[in-house]
N, C-alpha and C. Protein backbone atom coordinates (compact mmCIF):
# COMPACT_ATOMS: atom_id res chain seq x y z
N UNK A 1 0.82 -1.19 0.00
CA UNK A 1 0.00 0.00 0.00
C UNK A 1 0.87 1.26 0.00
N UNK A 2 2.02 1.28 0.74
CA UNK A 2 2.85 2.72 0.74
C UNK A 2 3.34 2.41 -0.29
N UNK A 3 3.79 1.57 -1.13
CA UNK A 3 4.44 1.47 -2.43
C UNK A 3 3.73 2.08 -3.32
N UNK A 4 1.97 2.05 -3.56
CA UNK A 4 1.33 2.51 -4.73
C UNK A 4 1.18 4.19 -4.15
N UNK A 5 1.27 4.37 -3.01
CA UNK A 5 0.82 5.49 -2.85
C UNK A 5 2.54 6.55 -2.88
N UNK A 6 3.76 5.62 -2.98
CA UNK A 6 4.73 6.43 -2.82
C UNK A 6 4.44 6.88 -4.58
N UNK A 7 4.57 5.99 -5.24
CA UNK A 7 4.76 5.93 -6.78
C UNK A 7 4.02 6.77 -7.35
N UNK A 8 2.04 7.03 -7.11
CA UNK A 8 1.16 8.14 -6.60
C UNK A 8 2.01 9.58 -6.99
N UNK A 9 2.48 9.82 -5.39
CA UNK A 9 3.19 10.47 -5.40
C UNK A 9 4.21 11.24 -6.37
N UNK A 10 5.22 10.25 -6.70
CA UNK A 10 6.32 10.40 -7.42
C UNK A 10 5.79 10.78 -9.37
N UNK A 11 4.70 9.53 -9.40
CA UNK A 11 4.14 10.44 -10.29
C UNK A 11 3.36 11.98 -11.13
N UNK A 12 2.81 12.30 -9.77
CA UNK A 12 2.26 13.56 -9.92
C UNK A 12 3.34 14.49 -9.58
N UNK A 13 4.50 14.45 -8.72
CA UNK A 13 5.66 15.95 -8.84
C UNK A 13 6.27 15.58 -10.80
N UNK A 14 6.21 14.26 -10.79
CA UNK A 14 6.83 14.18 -12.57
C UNK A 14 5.98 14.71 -13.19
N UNK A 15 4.82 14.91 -13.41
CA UNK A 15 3.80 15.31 -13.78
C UNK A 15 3.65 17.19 -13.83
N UNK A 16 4.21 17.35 -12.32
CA UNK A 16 4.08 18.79 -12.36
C UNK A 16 5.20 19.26 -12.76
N UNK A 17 6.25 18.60 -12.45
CA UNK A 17 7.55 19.49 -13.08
C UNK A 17 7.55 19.25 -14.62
N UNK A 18 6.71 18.31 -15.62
CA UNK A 18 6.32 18.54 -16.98
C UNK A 18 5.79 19.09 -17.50
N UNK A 19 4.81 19.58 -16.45
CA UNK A 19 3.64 21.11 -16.77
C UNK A 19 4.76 21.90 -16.66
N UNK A 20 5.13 22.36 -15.68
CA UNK A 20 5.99 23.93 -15.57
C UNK A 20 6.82 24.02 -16.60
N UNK A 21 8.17 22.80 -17.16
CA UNK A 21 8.24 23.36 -18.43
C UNK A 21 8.00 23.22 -19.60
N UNK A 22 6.40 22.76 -19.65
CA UNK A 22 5.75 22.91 -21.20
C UNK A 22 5.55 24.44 -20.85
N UNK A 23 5.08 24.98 -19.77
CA UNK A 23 4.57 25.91 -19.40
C UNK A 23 5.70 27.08 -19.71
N UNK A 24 6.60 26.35 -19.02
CA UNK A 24 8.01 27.63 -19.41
C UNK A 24 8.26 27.95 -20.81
N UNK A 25 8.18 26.79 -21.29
CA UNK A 25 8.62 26.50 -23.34
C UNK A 25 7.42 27.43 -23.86
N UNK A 26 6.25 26.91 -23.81
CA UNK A 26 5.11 26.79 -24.89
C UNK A 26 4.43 28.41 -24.59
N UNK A 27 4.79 28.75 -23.17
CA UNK A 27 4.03 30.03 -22.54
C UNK A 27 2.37 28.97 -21.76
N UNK A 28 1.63 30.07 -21.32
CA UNK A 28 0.47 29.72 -21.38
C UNK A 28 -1.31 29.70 -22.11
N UNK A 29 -0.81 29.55 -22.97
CA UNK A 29 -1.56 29.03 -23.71
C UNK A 29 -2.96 30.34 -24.21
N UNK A 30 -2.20 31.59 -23.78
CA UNK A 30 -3.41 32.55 -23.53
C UNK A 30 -3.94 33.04 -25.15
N UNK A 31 -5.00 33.37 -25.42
CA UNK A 31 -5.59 33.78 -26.86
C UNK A 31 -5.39 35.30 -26.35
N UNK A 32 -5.52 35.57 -27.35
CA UNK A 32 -5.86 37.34 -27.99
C UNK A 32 -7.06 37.44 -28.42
N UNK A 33 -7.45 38.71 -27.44
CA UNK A 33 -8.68 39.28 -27.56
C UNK A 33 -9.25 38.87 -28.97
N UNK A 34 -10.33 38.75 -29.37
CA UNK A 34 -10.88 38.62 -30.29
C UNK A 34 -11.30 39.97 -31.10
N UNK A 35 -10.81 40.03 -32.23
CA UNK A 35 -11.54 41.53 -33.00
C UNK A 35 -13.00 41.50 -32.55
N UNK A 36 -12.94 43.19 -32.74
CA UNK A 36 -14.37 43.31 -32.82
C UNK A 36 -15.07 43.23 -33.72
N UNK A 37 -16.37 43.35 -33.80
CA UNK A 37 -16.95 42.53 -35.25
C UNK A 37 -17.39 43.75 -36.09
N UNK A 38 -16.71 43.49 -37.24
CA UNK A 38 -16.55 44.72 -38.48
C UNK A 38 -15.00 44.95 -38.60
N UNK A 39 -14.05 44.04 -37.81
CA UNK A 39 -12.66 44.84 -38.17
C UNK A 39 -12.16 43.18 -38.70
N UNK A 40 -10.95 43.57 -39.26
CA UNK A 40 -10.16 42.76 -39.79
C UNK A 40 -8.78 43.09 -40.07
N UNK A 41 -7.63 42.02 -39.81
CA UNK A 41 -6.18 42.36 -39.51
C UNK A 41 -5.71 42.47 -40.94
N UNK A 42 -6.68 42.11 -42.19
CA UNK A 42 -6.31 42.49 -43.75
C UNK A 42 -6.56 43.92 -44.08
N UNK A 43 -4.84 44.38 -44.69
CA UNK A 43 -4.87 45.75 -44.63
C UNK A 43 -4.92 46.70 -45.61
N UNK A 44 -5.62 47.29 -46.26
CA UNK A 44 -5.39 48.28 -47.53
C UNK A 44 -5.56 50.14 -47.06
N UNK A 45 -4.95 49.98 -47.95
CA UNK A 45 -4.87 51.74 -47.53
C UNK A 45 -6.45 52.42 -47.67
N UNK A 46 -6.25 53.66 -47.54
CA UNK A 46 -7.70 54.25 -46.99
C UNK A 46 -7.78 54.69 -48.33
N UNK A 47 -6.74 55.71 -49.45
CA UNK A 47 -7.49 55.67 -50.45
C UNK A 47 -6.02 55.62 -51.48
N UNK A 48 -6.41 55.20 -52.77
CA UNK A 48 -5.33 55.23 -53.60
C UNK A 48 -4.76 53.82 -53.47
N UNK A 49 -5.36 52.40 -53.41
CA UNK A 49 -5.13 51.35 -53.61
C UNK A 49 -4.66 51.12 -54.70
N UNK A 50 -3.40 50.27 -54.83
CA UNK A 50 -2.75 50.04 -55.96
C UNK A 50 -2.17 48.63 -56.41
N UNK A 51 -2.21 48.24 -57.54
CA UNK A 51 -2.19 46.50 -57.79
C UNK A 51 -1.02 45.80 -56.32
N UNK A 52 -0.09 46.85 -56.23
CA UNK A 52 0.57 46.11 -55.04
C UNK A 52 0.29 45.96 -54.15
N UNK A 53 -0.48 46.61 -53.51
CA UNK A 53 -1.58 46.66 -52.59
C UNK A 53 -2.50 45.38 -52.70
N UNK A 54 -3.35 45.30 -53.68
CA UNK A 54 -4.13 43.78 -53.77
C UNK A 54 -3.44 42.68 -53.72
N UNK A 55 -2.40 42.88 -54.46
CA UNK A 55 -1.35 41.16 -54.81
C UNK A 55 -0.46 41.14 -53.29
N UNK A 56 -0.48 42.23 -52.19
CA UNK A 56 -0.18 41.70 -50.72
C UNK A 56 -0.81 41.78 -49.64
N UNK A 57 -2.76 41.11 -50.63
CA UNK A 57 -3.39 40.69 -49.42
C UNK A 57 -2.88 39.56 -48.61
N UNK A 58 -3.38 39.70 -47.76
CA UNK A 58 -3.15 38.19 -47.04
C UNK A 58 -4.67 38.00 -46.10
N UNK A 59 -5.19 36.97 -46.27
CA UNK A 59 -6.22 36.85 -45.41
C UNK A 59 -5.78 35.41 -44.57
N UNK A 60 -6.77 35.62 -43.34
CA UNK A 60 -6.58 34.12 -42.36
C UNK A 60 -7.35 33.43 -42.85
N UNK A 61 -6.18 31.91 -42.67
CA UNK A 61 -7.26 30.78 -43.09
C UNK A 61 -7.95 30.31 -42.16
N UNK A 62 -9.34 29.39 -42.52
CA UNK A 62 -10.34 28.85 -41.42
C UNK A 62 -10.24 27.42 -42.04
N UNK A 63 -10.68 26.34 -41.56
CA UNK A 63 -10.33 25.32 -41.65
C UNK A 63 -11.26 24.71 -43.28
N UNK A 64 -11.72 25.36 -43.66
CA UNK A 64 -12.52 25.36 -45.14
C UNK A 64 -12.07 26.52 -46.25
N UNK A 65 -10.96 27.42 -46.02
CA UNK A 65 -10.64 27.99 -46.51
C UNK A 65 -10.38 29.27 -46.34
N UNK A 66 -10.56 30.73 -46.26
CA UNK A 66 -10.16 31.95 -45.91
C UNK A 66 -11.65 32.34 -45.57
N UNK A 67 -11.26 33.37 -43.74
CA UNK A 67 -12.18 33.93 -43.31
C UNK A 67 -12.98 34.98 -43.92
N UNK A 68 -13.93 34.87 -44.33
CA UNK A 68 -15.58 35.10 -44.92
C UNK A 68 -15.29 36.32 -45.02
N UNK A 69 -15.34 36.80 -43.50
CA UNK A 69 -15.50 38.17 -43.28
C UNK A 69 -14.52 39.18 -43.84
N UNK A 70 -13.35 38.95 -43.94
CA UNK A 70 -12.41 39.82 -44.26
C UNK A 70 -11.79 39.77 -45.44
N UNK A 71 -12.34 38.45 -46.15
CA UNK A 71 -12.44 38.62 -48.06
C UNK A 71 -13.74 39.58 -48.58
N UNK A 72 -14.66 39.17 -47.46
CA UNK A 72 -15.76 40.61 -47.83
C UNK A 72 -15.80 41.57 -47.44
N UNK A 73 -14.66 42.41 -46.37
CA UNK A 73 -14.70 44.05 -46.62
C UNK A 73 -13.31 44.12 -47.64
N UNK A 74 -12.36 43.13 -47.96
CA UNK A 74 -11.45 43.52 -49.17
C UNK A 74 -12.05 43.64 -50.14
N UNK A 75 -13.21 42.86 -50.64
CA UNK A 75 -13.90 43.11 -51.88
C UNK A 75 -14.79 44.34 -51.59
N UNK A 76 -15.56 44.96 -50.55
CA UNK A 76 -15.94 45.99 -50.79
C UNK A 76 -15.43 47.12 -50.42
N UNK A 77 -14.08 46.93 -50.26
CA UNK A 77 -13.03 48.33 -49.67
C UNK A 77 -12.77 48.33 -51.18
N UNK A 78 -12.76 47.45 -52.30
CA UNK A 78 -11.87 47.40 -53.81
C UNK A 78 -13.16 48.48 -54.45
N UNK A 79 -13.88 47.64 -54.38
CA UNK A 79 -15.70 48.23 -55.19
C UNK A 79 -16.04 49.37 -54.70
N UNK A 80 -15.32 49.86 -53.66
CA UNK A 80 -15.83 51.36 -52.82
C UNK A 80 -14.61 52.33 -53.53
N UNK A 81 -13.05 51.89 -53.76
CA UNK A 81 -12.20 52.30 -54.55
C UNK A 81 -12.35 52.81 -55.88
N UNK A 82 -12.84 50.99 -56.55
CA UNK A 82 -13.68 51.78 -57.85
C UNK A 82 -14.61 52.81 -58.24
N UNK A 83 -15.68 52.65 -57.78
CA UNK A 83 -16.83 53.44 -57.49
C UNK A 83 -16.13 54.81 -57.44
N UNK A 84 -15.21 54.90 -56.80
CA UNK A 84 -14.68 56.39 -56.55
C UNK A 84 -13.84 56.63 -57.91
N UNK A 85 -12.88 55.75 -58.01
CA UNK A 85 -12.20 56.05 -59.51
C UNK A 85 -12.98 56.19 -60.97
N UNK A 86 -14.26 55.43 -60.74
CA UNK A 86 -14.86 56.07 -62.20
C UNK A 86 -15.80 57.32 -61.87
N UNK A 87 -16.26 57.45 -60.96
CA UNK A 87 -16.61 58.80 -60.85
C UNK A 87 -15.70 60.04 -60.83
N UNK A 88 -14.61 59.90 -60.41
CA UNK A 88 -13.53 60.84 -60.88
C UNK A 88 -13.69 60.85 -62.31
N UNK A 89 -13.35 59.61 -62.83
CA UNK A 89 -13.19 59.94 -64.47
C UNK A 89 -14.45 60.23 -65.28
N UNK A 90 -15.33 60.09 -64.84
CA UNK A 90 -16.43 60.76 -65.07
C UNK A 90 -16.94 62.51 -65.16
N UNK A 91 -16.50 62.83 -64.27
CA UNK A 91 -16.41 64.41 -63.58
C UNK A 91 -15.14 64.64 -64.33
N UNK A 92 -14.10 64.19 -64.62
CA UNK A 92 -13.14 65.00 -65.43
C UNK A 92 -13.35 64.82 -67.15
N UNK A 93 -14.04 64.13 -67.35
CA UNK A 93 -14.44 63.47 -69.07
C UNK A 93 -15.29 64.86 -69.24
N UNK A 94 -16.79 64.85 -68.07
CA UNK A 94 -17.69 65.64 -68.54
C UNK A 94 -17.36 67.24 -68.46
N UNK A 95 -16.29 67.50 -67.38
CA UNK A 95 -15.88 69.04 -67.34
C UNK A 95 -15.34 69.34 -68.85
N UNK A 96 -16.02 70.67 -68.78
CA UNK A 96 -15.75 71.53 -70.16
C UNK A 96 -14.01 71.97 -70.31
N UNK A 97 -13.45 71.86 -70.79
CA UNK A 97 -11.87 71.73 -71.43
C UNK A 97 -11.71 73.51 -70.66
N UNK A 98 -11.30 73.20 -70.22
CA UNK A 98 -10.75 74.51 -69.02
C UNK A 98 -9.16 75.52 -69.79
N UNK A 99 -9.19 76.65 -70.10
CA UNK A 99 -8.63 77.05 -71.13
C UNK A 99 -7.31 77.40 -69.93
N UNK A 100 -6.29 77.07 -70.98
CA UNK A 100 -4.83 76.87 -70.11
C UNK A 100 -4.85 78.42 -69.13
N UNK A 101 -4.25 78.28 -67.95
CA UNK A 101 -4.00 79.75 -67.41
C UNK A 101 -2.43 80.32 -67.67
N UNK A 102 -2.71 81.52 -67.63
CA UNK A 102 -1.07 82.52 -68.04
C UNK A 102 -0.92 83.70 -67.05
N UNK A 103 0.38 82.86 -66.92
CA UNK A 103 0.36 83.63 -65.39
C UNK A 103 2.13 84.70 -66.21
């Protein structure tokens, strides 16, 4: 009986001194806050997006493929870009030819 209970014993300090250094190695195991919902760590500039800009998205993967959410504000941060770039070229097509100034 003191034999199973020394061994008991001897097992659980082996036990704990294998926790402390997975614990020391690995850290503890803590997550990061979770975004709030509407943000995403995929980054494009606020305005003046440029092909280098798209070709260094990076989105997180989910175990079926890339998170939902943050391929859909890159696609509508792109379509909100556009939207703005043809209306520029719109407004400068339709302005009347503005006669050179001489200064």
């Amino acid at each position: 009986m003191v034999t199973a209970l020394l061994y008991l014993l001897v097992m659980a300090i082996v036990g704990a001194m294998l926790f402390l250094a997975a614990n020391a190695v690995f850290g503890r195991s803590e997550e990061l806050e979770p975004l709030p919902p509407g943000t995403t760590l995929t980054v494009l500039p606020a305005r003046g997006v440029t092909g280098a800009d798209v070709e260094a998205l990076r989105f997180q993967q989910t175990l079926r493929g890339y998170k939902a959410s943050e391929v859909d504000w890159a696609l509508s941060r792109l379509a909100r870009e556009i939207d703005d770039l043809r209306e520029q070229l719109e407004e400068a097509q339709s302005a009347p030819d503005r006669p050179a100034e001489s200064s």
